[in-house]
PDB file of N, CA and C in Angstrom:
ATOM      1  N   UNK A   1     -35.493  -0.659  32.366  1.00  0.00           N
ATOM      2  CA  UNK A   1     -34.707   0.110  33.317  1.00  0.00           C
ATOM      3  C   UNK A   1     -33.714  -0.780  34.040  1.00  0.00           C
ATOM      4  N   UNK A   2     -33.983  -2.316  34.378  1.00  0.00           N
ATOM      5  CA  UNK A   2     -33.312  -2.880  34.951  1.00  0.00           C
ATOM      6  C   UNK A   2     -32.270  -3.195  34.608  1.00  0.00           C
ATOM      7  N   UNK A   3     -32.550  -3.540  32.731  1.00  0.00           N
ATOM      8  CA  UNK A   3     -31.153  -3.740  31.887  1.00  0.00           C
ATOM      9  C   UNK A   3     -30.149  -2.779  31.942  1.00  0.00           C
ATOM     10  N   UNK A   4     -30.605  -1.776  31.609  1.00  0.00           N
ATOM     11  CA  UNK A   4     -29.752  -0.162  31.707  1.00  0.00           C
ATOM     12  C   UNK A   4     -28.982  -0.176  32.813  1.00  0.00           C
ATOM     13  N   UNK A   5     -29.611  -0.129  34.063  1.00  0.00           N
ATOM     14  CA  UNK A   5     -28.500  -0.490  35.430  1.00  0.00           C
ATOM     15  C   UNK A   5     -27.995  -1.434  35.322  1.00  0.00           C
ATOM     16  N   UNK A   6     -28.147  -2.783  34.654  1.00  0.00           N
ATOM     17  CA  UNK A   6     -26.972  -3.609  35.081  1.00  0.00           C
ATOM     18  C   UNK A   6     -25.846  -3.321  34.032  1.00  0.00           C
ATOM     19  N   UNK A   7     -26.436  -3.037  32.618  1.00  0.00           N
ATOM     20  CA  UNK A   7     -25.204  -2.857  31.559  1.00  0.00           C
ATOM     21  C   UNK A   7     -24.626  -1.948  32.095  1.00  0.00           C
ATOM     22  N   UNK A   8     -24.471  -0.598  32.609  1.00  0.00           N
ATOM     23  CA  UNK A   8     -23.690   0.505  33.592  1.00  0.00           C
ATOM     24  C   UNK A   8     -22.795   0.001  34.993  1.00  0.00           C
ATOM     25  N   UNK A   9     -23.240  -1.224  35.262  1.00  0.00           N
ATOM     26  CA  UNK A   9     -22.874  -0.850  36.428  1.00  0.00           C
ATOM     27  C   UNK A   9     -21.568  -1.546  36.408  1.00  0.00           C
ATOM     28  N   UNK A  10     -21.169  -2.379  35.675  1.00  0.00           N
ATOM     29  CA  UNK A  10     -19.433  -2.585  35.319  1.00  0.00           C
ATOM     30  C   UNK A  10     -18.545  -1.453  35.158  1.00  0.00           C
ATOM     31  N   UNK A  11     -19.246  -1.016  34.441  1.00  0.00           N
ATOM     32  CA  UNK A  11     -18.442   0.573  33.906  1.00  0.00           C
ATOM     33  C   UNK A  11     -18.029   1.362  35.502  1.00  0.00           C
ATOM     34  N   UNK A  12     -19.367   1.763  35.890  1.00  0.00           N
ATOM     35  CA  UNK A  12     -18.749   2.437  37.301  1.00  0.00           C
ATOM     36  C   UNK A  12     -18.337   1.697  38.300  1.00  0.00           C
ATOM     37  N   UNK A  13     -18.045   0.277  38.164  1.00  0.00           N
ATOM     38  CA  UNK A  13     -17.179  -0.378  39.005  1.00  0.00           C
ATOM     39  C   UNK A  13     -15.956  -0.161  38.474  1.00  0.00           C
ATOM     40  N   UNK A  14     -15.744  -0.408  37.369  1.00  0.00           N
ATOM     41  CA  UNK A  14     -14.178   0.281  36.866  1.00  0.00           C
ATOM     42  C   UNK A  14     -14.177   1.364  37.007  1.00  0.00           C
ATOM     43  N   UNK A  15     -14.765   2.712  37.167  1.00  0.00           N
ATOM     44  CA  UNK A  15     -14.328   3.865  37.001  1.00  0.00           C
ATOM     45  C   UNK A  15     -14.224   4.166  38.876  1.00  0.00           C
ATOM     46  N   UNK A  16     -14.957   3.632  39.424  1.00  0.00           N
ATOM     47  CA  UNK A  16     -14.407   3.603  40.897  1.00  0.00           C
ATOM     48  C   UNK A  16     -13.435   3.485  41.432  1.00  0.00           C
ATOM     49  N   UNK A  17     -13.229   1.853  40.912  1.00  0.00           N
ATOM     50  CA  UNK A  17     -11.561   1.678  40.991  1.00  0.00           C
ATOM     51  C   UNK A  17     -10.170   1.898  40.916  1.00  0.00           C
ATOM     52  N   UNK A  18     -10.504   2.804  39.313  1.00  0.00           N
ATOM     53  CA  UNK A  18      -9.452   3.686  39.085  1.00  0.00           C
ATOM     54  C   UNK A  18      -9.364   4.993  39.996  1.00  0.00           C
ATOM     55  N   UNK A  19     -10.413   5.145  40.471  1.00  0.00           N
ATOM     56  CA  UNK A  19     -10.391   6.338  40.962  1.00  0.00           C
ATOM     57  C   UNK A  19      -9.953   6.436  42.485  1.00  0.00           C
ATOM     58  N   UNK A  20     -10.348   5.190  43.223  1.00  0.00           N
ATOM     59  CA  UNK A  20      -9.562   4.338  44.058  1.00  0.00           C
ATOM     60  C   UNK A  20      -8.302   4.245  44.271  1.00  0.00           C
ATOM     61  N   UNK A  21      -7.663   3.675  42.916  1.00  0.00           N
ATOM     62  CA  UNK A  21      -5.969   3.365  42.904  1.00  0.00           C
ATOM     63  C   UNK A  21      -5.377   4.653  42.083  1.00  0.00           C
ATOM     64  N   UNK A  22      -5.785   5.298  41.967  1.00  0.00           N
ATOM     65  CA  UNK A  22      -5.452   6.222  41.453  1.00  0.00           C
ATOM     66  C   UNK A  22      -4.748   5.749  39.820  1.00  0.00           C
ATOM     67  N   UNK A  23      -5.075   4.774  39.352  1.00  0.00           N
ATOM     68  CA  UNK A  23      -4.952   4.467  38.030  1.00  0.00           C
ATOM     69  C   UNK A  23      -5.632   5.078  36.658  1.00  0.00           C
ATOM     70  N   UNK A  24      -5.633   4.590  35.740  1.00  0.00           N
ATOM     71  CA  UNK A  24      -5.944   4.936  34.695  1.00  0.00           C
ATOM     72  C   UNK A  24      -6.821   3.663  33.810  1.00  0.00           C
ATOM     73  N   UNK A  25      -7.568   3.640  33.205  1.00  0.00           N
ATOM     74  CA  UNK A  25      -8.624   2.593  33.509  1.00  0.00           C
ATOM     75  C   UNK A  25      -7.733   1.723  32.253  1.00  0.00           C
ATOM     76  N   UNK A  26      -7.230   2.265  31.736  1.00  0.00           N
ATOM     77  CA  UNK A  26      -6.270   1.571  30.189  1.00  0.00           C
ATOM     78  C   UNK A  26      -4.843   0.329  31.239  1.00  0.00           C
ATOM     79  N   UNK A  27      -4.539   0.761  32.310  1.00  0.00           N
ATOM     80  CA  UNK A  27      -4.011   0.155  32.993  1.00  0.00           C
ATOM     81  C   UNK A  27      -4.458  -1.379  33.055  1.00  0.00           C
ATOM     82  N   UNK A  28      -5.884  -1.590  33.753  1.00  0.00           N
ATOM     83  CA  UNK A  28      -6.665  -2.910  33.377  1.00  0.00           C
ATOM     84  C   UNK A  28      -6.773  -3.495  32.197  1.00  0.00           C
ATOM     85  N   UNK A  29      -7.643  -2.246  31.409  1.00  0.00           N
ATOM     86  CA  UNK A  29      -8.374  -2.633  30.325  1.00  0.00           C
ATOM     87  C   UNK A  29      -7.211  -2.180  28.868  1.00  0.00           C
ATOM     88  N   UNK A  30      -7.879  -2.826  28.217  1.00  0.00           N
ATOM     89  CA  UNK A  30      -7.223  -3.149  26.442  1.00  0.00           C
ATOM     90  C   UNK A  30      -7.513  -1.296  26.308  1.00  0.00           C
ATOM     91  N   UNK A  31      -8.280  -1.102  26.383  1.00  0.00           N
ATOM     92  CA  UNK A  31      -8.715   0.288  25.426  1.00  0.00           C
ATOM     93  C   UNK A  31      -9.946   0.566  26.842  1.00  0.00           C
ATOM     94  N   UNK A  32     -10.229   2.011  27.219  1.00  0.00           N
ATOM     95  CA  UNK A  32     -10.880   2.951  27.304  1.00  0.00           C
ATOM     96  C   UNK A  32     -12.618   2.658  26.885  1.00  0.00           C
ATOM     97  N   UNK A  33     -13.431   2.265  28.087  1.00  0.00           N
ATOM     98  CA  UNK A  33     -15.028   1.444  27.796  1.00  0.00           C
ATOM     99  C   UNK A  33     -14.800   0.311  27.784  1.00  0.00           C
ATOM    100  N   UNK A  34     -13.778  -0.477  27.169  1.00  0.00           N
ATOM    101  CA  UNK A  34     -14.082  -1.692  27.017  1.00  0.00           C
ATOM    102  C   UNK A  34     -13.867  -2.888  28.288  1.00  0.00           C
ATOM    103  N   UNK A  35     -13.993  -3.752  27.850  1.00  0.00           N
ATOM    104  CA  UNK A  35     -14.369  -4.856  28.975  1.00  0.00           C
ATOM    105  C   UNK A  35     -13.636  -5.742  28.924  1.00  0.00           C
ATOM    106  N   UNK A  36     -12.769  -5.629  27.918  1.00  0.00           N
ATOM    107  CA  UNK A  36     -11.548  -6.873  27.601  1.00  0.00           C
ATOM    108  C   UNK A  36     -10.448  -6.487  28.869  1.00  0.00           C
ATOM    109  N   UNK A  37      -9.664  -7.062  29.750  1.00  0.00           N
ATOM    110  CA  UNK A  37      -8.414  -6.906  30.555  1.00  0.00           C
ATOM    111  C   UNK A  37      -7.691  -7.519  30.118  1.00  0.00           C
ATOM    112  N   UNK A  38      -6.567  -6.619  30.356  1.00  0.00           N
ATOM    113  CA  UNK A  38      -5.288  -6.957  30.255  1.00  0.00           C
ATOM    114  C   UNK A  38      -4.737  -7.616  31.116  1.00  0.00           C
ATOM    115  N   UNK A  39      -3.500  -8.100  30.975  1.00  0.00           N
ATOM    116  CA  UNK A  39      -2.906  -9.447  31.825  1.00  0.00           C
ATOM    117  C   UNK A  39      -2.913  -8.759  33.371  1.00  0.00           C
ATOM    118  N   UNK A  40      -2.208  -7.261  32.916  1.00  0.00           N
ATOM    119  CA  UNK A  40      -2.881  -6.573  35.111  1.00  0.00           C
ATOM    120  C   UNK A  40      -3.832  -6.416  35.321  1.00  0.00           C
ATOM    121  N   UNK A  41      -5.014  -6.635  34.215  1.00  0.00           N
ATOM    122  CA  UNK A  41      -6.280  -6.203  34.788  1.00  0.00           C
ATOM    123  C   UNK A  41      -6.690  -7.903  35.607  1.00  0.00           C
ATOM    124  N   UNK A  42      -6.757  -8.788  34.772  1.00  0.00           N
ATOM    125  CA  UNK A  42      -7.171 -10.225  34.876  1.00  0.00           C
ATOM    126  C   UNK A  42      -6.216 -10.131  36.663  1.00  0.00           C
ATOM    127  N   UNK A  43      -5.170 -10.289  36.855  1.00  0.00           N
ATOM    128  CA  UNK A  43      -4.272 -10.109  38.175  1.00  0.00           C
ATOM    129  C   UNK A  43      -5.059  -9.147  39.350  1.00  0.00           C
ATOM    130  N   UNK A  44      -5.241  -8.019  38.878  1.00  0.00           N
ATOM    131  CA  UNK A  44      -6.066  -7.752  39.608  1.00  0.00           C
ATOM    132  C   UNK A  44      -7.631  -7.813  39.856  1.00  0.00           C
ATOM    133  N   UNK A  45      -8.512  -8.371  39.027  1.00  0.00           N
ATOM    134  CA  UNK A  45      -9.731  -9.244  39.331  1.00  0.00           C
ATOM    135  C   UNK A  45      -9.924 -10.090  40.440  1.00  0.00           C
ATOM    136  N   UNK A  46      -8.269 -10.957  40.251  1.00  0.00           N
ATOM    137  CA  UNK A  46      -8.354 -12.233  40.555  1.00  0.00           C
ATOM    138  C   UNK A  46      -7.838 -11.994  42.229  1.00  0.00           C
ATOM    139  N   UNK A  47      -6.893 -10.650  42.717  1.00  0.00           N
ATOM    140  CA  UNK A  47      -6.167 -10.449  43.709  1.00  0.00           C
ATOM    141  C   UNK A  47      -6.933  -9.025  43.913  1.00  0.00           C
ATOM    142  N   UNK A  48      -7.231  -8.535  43.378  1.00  0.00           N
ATOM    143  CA  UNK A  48      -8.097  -7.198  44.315  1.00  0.00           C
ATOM    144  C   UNK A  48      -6.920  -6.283  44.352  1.00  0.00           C
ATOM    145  N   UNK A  49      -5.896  -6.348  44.175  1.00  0.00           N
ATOM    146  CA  UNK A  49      -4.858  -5.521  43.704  1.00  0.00           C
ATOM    147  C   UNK A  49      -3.573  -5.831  43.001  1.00  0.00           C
ATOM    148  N   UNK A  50      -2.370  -4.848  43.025  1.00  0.00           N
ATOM    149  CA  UNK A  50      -1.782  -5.074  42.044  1.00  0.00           C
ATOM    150  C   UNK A  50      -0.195  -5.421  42.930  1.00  0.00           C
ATOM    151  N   UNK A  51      -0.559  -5.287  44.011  1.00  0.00           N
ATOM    152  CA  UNK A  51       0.885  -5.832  44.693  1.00  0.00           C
ATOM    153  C   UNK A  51       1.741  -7.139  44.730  1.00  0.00           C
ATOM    154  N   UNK A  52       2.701  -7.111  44.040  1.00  0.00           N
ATOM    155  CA  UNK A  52       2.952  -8.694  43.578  1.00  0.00           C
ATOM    156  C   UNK A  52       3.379  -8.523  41.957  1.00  0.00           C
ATOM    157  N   UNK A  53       2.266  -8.043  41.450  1.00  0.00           N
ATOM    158  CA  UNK A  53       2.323  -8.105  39.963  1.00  0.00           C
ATOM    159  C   UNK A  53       3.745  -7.816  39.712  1.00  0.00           C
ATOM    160  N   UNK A  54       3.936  -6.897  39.777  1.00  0.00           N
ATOM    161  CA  UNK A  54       5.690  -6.499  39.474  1.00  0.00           C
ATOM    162  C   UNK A  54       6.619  -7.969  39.161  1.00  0.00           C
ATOM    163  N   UNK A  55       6.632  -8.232  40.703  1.00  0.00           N
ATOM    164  CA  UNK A  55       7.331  -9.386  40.877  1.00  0.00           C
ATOM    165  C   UNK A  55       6.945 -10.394  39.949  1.00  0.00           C
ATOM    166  N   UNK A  56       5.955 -11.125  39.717  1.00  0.00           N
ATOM    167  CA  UNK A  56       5.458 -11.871  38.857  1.00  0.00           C
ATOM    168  C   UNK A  56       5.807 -12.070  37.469  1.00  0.00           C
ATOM    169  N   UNK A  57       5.912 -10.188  37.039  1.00  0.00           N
ATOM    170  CA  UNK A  57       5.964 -10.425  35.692  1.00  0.00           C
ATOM    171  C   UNK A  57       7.408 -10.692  34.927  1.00  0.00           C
ATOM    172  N   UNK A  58       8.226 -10.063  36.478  1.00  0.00           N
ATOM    173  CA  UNK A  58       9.900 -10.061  36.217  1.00  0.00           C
ATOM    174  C   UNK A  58      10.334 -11.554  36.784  1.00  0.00           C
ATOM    175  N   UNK A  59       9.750 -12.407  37.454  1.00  0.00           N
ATOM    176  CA  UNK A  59       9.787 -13.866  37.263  1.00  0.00           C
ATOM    177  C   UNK A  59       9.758 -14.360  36.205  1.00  0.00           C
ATOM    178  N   UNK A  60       8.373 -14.101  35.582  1.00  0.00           N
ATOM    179  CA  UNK A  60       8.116 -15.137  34.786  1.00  0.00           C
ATOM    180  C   UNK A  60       8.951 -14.638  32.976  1.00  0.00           C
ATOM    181  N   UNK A  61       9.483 -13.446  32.920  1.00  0.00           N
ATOM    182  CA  UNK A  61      10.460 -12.856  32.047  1.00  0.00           C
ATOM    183  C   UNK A  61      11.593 -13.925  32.283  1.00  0.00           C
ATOM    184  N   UNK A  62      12.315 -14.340  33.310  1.00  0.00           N
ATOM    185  CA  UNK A  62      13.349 -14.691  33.396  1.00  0.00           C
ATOM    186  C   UNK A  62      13.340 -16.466  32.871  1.00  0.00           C
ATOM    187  N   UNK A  63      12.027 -17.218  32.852  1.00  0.00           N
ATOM    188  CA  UNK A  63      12.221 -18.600  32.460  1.00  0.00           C
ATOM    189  C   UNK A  63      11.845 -18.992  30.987  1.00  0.00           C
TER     190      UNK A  63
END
């Protein structure tokens, strides 16, 4: 039982979140369940949100 709650409980930390930011969980993640992030997901792990990102990504386009 203990395993079961912990393998779940990523999942409804992402599905919180989205539900939070009003996002879409494909926003973070590669694909829908999965656990892989994408370069905004990793950004927002690391920053707890996504403010900035914009800027960042149109920086780092330009060098």
């Amino acid at each position: 039982a203990a395993l079961a709650a912990t393998l779940g409980a990523p999942a409804q930390a992402s599905n919180q979140i989205a539900e939070d930011t009003g996002l879409t969980c494909t926003v973070c993640h590669d694909k829908p369940g999965s656990r892989r992030l994408t370069d905004k997901g990793k950004y927002f792990e690391a920053t707890r949100t996504l403010d900035g990102y914009e800027q960042l990504t149109d920086f780092a386009s330009c060098t």
